[in-house]
C-alpha atoms as a PDB file:
ATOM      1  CA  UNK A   1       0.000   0.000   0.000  1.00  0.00           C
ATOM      2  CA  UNK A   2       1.445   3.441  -0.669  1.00  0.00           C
ATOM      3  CA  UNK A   3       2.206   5.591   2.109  1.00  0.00           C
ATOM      4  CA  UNK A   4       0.428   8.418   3.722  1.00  0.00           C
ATOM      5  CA  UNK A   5       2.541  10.896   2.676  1.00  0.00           C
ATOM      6  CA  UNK A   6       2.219   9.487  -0.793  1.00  0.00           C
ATOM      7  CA  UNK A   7      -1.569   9.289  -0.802  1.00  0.00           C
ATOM      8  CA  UNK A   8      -1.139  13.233   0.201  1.00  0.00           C
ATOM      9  CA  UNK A   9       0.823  14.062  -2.567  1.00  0.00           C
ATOM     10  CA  UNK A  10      -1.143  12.149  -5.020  1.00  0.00           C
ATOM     11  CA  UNK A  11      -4.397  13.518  -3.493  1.00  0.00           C
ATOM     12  CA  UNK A  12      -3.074  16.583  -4.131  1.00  0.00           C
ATOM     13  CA  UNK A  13      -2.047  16.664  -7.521  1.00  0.00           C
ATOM     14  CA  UNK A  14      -5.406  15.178  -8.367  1.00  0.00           C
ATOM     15  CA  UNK A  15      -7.319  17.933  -7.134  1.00  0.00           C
ATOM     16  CA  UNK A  16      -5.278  20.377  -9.600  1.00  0.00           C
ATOM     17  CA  UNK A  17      -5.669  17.597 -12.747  1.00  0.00           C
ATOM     18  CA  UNK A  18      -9.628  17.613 -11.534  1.00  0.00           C
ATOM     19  CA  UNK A  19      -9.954  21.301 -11.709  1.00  0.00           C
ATOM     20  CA  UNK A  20      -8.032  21.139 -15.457  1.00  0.00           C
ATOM     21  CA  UNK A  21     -10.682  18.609 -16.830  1.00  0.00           C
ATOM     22  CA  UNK A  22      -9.439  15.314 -15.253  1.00  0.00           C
ATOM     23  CA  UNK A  23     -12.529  12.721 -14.742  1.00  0.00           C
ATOM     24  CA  UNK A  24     -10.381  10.166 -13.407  1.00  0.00           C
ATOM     25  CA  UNK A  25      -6.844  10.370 -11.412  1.00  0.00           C
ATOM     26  CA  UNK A  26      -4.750   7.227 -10.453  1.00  0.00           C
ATOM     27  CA  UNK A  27      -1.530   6.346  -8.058  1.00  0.00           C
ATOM     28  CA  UNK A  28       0.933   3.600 -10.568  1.00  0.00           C
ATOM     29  CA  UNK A  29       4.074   2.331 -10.389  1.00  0.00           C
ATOM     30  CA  UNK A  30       6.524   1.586  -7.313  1.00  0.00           C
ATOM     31  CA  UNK A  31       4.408   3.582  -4.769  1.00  0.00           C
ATOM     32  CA  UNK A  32       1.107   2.063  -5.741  1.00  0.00           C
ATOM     33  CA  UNK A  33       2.747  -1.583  -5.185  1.00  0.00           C
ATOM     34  CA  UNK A  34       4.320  -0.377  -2.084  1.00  0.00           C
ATOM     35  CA  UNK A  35       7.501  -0.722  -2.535  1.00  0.00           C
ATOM     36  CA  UNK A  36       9.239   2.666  -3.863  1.00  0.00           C
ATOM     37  CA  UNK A  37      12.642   3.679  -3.019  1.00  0.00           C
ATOM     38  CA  UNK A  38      13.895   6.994  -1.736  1.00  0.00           C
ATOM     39  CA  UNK A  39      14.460   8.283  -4.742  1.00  0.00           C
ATOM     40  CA  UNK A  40      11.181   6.789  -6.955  1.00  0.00           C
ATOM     41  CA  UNK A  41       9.000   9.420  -8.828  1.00  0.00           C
ATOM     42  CA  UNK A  42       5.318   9.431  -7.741  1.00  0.00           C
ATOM     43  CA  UNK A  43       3.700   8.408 -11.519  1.00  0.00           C
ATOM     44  CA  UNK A  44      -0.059   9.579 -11.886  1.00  0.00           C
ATOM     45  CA  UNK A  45      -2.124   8.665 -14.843  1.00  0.00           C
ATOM     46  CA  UNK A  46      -4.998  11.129 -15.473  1.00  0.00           C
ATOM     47  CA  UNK A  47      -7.878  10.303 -17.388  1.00  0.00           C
ATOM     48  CA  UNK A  48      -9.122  14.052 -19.220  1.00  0.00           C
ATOM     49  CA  UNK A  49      -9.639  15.576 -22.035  1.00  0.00           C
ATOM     50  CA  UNK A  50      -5.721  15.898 -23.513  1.00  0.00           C
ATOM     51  CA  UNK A  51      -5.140  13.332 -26.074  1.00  0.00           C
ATOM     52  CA  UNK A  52      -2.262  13.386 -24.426  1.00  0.00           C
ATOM     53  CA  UNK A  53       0.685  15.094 -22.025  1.00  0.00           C
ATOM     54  CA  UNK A  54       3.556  14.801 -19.621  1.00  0.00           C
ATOM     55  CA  UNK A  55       4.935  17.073 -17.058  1.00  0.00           C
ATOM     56  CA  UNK A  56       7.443  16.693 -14.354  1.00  0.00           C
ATOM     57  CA  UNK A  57       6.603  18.242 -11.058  1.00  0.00           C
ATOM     58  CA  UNK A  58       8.047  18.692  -7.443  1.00  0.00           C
ATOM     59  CA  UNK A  59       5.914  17.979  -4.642  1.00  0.00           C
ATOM     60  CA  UNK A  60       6.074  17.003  -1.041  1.00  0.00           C
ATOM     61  CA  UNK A  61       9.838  16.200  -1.574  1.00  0.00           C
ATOM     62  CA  UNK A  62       9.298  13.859  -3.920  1.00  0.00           C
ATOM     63  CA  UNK A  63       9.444  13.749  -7.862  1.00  0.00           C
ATOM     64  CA  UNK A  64       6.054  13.338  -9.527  1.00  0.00           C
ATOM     65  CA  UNK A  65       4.985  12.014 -13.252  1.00  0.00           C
ATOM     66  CA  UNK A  66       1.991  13.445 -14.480  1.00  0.00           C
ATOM     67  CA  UNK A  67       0.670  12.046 -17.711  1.00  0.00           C
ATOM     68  CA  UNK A  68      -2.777  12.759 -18.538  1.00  0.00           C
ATOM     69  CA  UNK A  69      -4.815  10.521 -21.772  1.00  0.00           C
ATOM     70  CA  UNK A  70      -8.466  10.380 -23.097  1.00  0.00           C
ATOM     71  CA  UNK A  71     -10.118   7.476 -21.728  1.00  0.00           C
ATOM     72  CA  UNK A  72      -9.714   5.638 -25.055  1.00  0.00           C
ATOM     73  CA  UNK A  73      -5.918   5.852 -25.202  1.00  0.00           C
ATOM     74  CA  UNK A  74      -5.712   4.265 -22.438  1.00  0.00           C
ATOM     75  CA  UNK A  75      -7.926   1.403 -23.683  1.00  0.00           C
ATOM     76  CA  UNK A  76      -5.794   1.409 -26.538  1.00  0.00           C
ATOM     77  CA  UNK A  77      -2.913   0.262 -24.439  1.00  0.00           C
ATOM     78  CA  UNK A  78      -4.618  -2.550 -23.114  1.00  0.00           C
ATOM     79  CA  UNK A  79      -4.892  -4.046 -26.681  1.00  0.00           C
ATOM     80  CA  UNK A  80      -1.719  -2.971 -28.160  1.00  0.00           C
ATOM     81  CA  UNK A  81       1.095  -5.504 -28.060  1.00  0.00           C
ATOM     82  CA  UNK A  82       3.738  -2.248 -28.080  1.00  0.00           C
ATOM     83  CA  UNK A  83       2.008  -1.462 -24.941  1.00  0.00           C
ATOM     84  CA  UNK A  84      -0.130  -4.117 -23.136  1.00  0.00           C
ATOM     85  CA  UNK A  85       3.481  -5.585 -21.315  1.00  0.00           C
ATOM     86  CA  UNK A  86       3.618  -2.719 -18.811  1.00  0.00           C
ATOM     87  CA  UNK A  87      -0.249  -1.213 -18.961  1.00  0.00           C
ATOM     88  CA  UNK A  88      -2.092  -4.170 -18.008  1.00  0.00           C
ATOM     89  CA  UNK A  89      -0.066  -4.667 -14.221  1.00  0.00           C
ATOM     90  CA  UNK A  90       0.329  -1.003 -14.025  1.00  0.00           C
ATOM     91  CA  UNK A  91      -3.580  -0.858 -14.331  1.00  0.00           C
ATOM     92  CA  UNK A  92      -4.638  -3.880 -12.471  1.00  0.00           C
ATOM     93  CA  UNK A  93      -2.500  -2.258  -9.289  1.00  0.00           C
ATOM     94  CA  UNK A  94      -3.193   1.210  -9.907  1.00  0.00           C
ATOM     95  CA  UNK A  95      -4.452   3.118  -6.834  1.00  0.00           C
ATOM     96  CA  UNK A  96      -7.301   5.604  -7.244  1.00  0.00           C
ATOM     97  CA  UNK A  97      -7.087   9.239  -5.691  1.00  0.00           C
ATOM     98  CA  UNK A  98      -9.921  10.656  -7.905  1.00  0.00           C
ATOM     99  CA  UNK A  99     -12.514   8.744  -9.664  1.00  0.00           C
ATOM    100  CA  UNK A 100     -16.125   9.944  -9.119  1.00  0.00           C
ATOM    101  CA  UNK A 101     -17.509   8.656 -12.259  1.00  0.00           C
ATOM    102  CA  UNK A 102     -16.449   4.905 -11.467  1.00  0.00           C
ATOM    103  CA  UNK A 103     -13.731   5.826 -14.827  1.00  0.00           C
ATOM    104  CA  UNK A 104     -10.755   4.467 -12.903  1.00  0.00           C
ATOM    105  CA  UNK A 105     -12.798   1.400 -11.800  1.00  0.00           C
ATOM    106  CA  UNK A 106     -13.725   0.332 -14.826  1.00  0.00           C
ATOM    107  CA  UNK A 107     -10.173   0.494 -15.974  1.00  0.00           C
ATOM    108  CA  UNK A 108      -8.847  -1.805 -13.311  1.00  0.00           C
ATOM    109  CA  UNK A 109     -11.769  -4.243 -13.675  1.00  0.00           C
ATOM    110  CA  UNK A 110     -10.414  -4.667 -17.739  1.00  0.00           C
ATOM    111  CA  UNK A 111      -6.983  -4.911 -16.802  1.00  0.00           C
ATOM    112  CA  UNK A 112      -7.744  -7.488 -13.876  1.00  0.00           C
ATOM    113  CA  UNK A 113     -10.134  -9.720 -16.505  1.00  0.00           C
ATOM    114  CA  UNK A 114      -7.385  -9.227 -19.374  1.00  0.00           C
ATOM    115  CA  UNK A 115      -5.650 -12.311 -21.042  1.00  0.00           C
ATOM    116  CA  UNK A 116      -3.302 -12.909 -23.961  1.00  0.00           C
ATOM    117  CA  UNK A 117      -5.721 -15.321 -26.108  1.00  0.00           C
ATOM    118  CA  UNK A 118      -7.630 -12.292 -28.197  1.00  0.00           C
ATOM    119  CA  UNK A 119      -3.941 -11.155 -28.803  1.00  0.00           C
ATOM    120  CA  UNK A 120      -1.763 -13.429 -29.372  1.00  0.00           C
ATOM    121  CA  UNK A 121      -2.130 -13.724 -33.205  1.00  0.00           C
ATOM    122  CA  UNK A 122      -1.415  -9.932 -33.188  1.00  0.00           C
ATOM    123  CA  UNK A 123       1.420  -9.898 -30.642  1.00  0.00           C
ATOM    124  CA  UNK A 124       3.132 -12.487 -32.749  1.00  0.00           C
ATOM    125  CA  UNK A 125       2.710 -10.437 -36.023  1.00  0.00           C
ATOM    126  CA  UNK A 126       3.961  -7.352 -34.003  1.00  0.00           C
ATOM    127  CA  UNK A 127       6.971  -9.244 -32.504  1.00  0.00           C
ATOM    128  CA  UNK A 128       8.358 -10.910 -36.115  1.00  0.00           C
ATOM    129  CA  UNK A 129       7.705  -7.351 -37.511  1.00  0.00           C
ATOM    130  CA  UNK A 130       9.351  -5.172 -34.594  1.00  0.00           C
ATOM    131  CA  UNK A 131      12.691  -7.637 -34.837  1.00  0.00           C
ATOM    132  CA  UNK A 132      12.827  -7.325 -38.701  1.00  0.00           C
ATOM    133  CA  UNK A 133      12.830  -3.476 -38.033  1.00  0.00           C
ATOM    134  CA  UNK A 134      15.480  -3.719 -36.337  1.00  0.00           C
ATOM    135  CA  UNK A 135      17.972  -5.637 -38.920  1.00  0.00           C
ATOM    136  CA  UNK A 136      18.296  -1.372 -39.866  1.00  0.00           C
ATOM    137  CA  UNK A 137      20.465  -1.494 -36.846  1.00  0.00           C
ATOM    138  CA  UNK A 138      22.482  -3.889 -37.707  1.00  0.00           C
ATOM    139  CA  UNK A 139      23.547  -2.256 -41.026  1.00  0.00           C
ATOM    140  CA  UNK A 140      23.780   0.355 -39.171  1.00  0.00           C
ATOM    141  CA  UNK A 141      26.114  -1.047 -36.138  1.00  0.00           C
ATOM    142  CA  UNK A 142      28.067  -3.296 -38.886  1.00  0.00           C
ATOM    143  CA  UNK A 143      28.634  -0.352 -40.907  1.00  0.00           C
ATOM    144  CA  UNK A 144      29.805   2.222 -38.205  1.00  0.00           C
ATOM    145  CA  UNK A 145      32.014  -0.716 -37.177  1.00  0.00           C
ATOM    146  CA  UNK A 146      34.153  -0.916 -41.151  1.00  0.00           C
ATOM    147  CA  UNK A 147      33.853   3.405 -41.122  1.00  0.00           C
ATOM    148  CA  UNK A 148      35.621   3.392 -37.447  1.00  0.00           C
ATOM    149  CA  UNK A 149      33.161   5.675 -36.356  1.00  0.00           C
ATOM    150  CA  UNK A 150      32.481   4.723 -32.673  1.00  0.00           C
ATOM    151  CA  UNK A 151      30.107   7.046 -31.689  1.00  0.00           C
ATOM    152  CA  UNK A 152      27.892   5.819 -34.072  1.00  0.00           C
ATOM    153  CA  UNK A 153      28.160   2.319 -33.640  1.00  0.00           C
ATOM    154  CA  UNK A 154      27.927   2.966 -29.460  1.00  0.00           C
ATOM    155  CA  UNK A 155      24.645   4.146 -30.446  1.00  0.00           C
ATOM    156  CA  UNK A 156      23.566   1.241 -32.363  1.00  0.00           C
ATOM    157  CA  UNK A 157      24.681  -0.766 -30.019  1.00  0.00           C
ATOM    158  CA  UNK A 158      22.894   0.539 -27.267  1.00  0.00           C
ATOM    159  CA  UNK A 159      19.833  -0.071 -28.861  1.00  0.00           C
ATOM    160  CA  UNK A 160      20.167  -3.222 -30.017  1.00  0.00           C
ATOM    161  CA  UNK A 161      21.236  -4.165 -26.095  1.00  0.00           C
ATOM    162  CA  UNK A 162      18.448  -2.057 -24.474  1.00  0.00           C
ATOM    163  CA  UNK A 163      15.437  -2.524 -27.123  1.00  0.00           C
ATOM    164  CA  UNK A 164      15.489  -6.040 -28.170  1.00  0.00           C
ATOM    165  CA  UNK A 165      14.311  -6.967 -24.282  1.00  0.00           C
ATOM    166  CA  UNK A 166      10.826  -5.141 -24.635  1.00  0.00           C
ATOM    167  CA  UNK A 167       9.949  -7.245 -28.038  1.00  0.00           C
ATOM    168  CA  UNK A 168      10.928 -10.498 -26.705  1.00  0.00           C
ATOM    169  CA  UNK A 169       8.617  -9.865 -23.551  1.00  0.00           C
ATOM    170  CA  UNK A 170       5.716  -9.547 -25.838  1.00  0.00           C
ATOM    171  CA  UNK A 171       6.847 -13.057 -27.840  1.00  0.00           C
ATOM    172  CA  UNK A 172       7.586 -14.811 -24.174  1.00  0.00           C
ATOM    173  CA  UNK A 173       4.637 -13.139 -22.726  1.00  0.00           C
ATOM    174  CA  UNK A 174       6.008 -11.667 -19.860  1.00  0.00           C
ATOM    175  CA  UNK A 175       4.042  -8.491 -18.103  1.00  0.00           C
ATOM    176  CA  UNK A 176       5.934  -6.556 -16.080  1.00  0.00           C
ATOM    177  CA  UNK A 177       4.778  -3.741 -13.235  1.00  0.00           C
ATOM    178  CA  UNK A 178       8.353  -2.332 -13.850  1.00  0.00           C
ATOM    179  CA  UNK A 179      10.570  -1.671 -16.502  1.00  0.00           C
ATOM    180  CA  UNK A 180      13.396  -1.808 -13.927  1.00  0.00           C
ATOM    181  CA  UNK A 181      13.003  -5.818 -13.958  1.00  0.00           C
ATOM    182  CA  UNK A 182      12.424  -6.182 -17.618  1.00  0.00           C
ATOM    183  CA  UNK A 183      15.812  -6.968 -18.455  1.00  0.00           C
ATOM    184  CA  UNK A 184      16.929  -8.958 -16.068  1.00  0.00           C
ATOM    185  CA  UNK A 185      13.279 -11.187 -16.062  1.00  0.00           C
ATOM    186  CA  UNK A 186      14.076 -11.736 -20.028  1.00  0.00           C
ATOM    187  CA  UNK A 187      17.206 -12.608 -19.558  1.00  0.00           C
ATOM    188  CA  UNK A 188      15.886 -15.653 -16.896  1.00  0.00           C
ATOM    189  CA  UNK A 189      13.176 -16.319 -19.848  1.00  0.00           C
ATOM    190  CA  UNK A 190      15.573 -16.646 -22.372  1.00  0.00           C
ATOM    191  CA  UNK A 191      18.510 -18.520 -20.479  1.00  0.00           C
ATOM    192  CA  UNK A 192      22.250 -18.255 -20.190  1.00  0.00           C
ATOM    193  CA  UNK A 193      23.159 -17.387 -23.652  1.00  0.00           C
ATOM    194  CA  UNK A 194      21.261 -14.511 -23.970  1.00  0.00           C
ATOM    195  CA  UNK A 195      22.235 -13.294 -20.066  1.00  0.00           C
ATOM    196  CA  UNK A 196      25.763 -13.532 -21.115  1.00  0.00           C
ATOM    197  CA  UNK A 197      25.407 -11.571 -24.452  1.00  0.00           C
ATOM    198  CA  UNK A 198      23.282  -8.587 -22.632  1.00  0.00           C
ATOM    199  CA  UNK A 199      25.499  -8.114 -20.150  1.00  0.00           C
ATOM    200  CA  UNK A 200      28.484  -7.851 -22.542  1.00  0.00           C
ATOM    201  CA  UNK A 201      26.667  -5.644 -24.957  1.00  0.00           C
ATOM    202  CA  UNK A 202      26.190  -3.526 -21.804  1.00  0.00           C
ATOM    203  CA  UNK A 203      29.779  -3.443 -20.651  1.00  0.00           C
ATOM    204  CA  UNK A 204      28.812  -4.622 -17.454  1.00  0.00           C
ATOM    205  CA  UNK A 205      32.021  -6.037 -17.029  1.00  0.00           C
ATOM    206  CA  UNK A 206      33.956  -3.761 -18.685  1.00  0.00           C
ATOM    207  CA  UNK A 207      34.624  -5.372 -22.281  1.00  0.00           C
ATOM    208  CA  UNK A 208      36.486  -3.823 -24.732  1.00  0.00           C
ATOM    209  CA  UNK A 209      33.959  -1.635 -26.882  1.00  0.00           C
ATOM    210  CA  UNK A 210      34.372  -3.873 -29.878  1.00  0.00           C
ATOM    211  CA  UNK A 211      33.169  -7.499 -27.887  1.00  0.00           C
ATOM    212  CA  UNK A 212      30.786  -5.057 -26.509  1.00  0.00           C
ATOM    213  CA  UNK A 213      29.255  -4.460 -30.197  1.00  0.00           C
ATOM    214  CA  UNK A 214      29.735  -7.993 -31.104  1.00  0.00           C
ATOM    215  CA  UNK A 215      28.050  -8.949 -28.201  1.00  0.00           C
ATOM    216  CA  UNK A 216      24.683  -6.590 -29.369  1.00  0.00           C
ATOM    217  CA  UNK A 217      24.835  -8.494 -32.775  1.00  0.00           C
ATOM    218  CA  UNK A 218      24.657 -11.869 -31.165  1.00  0.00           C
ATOM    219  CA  UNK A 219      21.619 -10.432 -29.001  1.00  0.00           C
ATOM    220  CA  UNK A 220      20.144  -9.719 -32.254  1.00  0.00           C
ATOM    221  CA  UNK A 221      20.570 -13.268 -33.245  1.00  0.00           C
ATOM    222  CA  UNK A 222      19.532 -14.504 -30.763  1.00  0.00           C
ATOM    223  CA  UNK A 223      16.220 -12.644 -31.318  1.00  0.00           C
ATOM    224  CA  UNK A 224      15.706 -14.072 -34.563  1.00  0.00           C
ATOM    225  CA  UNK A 225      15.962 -17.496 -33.506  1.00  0.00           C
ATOM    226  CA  UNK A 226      13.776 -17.402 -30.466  1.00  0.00           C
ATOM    227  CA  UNK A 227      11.110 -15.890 -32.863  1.00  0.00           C
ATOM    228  CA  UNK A 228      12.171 -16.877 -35.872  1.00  0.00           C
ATOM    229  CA  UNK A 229       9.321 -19.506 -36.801  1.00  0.00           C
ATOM    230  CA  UNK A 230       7.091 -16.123 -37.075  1.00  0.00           C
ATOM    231  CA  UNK A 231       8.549 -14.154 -40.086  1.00  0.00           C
ATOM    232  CA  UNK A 232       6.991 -14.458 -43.570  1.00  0.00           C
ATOM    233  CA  UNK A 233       8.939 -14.399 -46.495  1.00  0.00           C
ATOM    234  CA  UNK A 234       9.830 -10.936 -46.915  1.00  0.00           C
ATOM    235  CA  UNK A 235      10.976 -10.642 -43.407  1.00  0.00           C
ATOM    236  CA  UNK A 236      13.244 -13.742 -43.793  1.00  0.00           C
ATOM    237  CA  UNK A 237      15.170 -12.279 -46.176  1.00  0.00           C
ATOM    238  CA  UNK A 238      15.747  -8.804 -44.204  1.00  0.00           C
ATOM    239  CA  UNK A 239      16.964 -10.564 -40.826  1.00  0.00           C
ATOM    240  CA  UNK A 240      18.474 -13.360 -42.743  1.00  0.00           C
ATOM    241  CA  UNK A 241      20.649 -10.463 -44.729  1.00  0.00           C
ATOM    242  CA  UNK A 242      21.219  -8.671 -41.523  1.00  0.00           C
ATOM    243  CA  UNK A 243      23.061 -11.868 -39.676  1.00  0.00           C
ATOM    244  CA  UNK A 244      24.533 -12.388 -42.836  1.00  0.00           C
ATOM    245  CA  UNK A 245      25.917  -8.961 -42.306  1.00  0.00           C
ATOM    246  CA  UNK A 246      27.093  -9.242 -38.817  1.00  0.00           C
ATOM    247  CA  UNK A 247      28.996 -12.324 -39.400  1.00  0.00           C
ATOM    248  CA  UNK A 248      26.112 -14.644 -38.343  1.00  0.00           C
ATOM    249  CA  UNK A 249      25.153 -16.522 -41.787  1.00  0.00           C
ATOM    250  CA  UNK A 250      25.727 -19.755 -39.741  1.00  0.00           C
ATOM    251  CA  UNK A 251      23.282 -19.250 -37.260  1.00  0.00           C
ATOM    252  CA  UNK A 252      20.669 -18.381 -39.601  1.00  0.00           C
ATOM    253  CA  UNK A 253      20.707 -21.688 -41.546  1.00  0.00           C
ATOM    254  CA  UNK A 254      20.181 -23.233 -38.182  1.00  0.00           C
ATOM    255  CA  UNK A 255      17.298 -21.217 -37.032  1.00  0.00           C
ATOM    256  CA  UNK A 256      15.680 -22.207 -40.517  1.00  0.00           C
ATOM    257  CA  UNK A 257      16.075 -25.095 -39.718  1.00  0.00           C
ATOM    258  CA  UNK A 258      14.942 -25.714 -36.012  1.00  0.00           C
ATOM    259  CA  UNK A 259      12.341 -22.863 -36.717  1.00  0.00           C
ATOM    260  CA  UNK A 260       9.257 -25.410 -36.891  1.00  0.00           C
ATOM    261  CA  UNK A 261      10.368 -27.671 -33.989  1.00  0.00           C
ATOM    262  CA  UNK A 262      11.031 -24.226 -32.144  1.00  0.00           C
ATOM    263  CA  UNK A 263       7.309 -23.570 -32.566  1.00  0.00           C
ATOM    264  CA  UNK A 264       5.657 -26.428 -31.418  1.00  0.00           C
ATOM    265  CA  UNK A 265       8.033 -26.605 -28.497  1.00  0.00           C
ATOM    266  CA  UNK A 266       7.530 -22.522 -27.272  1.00  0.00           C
ATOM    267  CA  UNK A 267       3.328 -23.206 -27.771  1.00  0.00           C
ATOM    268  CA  UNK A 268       3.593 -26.501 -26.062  1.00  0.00           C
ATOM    269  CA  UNK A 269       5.025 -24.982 -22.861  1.00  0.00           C
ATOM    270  CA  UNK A 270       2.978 -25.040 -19.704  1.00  0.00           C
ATOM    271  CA  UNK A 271       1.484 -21.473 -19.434  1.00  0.00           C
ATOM    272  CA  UNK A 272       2.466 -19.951 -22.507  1.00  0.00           C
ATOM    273  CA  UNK A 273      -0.098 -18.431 -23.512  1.00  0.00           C
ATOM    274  CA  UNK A 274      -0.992 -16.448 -20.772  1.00  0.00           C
ATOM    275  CA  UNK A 275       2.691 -15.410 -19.651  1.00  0.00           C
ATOM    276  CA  UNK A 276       3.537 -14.265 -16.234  1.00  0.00           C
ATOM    277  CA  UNK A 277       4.142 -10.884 -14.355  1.00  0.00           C
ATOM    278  CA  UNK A 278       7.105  -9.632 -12.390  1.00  0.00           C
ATOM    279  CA  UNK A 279       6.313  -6.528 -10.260  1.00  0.00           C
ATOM    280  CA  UNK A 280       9.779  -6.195  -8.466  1.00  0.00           C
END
């Protein structure tokens, strides 16, 4: 449960989002689990008539997130696979602090009843799409790599190590209350080999920068193959290019050929289909 002084805060920032337009006014996030740290914003989610803003604001001695959304945009999020990862547990523990129309309510009675079934065919369409996108990286990274250019190619290769994490939560159906955990929680989804190449694409351990950028093509790899039983033509021959690219033409052949066995085994697993949620 948040804490008093939290509830004070957020009760107070409500009444100024009420008197803008706000119908509906809800505590997310760390301090609406109850379990924020000294330095953790308070985020607020108002329901009004902006399609949509953001505003940072000091209050209380404390940081607080303001974004405020038409009621449908927020609906939106619960059926969007780009989206439905973090909205659906930040909904079903959201906190109201204004809601005198029931708005908020009925929000976090969706969120609780949501499952992945009427989305799954989308989510997997979204997922092979999202990591065929991002073979445009990979040029990118391989390219910035021959030209010596390492500013460039640090920036490819931070998001190929920080991006990848949010697709693959969609394909392994993981919700998460915060993006703190994500990358860490896919890394235990997706097992040693992809632990090891995040954390080296990250420097974690101080690699030299080019293992580090190596490292962020392998996580790309890896990618493909986890999902790889989803792309269509076209998109086979983009990501199948793009590990050509980076060195990786071996590892393609084999995720063409495991990619049907690969599918039956991921669908087959206890509980796939309806995921799993971290919070921490």
């Amino acid at each position: 449960m948040p804490s008093d002084l939290t509830l004070s805060i957020a009760r107070e920032a409500a009444e100024g989002l009420a008197g803008d337009g706000a119908e509906a006014v809800v505590l997310v996030g760390s301090h609406a689990r109850g379990d924020a740290g000294p330095e953790s914003d308070v985020d607020l989610l108002a329901v009004g008539p902006q399609a949509f803003s953001f505003r940072l604001e000091r209050r209380g001695g404390s940081l607080v997130s303001v974004s405020s959304r038409q009621l449908g945009s927020y609906r939106r999020e619960l059926a969007d696979p780009g989206s439905v990862c973090a909205a659906v547990p930040g909904w079903r523990e959201a906190v109201p602090v204004h809601d005198p129309l029931g708005i908020a309510a009925s929000l976090i009675g969706e969120a609780k009843a949501w499952t992945w079934k009427p989305l799954a065919e989308r989510c997997d369409g979204w997922v092979a799409e999202e990591i065929t996108s991002f073979a445009e990286e990979v040029h990118k990274l391989v390219s910035a790599l021959r030209r010596g250019n390492r500013t460039a190619a640090a920036v490819q290769r931070s998001l190929l190590a920080t991006r990848l994490a949010p697709i693959l939560a969609v394909h392994r159906r993981i919700l998460y209350g915060s993006e703190n955990a994500l990358w860490d929680t896919v890394g235990s989804e997706m097992g040693e080999e992809w632990r090891r190449a995040q954390s080296s694409s990250l420097g974690l351990d101080g690699e030299p920068f080019e293992q580090t950028c190596r490292a962020a093509l392998e996580l790309y790899g890896l990618a493909v193959d986890d999902a790889g039983y989803l792309f269509d033509e076209r998109q086979k021959r983009v990501v199948s290019h793009a590990l050509e690219l980076a060195g990786l033409a071996d590892d393609w052949k084999q995720i063409a050929e495991n990619s049907s066995r690969r599918a039956a085994c991921i669908r087959d697993e206890p509980g796939s289909s309806k995921g799993f949620e971290v919070f921490s």
